[in-house]
Protein backbone atom coordinates (compact mmCIF):
# COMPACT_ATOMS: atom_id res chain seq x y z
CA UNK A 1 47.63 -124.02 66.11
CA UNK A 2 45.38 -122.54 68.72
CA UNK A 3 47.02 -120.10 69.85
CA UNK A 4 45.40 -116.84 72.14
CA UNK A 5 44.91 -114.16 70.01
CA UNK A 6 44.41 -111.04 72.44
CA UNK A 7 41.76 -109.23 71.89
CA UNK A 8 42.07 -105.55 70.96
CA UNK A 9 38.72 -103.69 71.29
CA UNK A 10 37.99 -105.63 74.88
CA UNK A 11 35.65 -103.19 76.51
CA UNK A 12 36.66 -105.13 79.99
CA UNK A 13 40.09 -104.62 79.76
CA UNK A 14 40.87 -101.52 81.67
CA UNK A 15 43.72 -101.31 80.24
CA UNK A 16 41.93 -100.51 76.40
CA UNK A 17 39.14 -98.36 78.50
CA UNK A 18 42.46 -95.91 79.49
CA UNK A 19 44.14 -96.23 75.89
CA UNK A 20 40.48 -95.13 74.40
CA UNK A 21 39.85 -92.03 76.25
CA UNK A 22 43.31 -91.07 76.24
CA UNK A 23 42.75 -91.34 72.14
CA UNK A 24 39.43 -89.46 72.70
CA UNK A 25 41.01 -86.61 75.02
CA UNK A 26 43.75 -85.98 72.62
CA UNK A 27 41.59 -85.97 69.47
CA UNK A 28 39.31 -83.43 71.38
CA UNK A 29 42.18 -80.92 72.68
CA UNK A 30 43.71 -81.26 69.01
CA UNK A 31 40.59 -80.66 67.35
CA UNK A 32 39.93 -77.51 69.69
CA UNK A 33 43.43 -76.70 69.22
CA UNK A 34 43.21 -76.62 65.71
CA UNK A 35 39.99 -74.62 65.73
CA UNK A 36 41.73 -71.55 67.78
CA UNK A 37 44.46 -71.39 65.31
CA UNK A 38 41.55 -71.12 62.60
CA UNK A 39 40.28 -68.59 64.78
CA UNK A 40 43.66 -66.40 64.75
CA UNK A 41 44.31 -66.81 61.64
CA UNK A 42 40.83 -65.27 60.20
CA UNK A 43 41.29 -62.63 62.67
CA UNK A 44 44.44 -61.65 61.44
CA UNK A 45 43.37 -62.02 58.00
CA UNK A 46 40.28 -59.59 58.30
CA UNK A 47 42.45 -57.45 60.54
């Protein structure tokens, strides 16, 4: 029984490097979309 696991959080895989700020870039533009829609909607609400 010795078999390879593969690691997942390999910092030297490029491969994980491009899955992790993929993650990071679509957390961010989620998170900022989510804020303008906050936005809007307490401007239309005070409005």
């Amino acid at each position: 029984m010795s078999k390879k696991i593969p690691k997942i959080s390999s910092t030297s895989d490029p491969e994980s490097q491009g899955n992790q700020s993929v993650i990071s870039l679509f957390c961010k533009s989620a998170f900022e979309a989510a804020e303008a829609w906050n936005r809007d909607k307490l401007d239309t609400e005070i409005a």
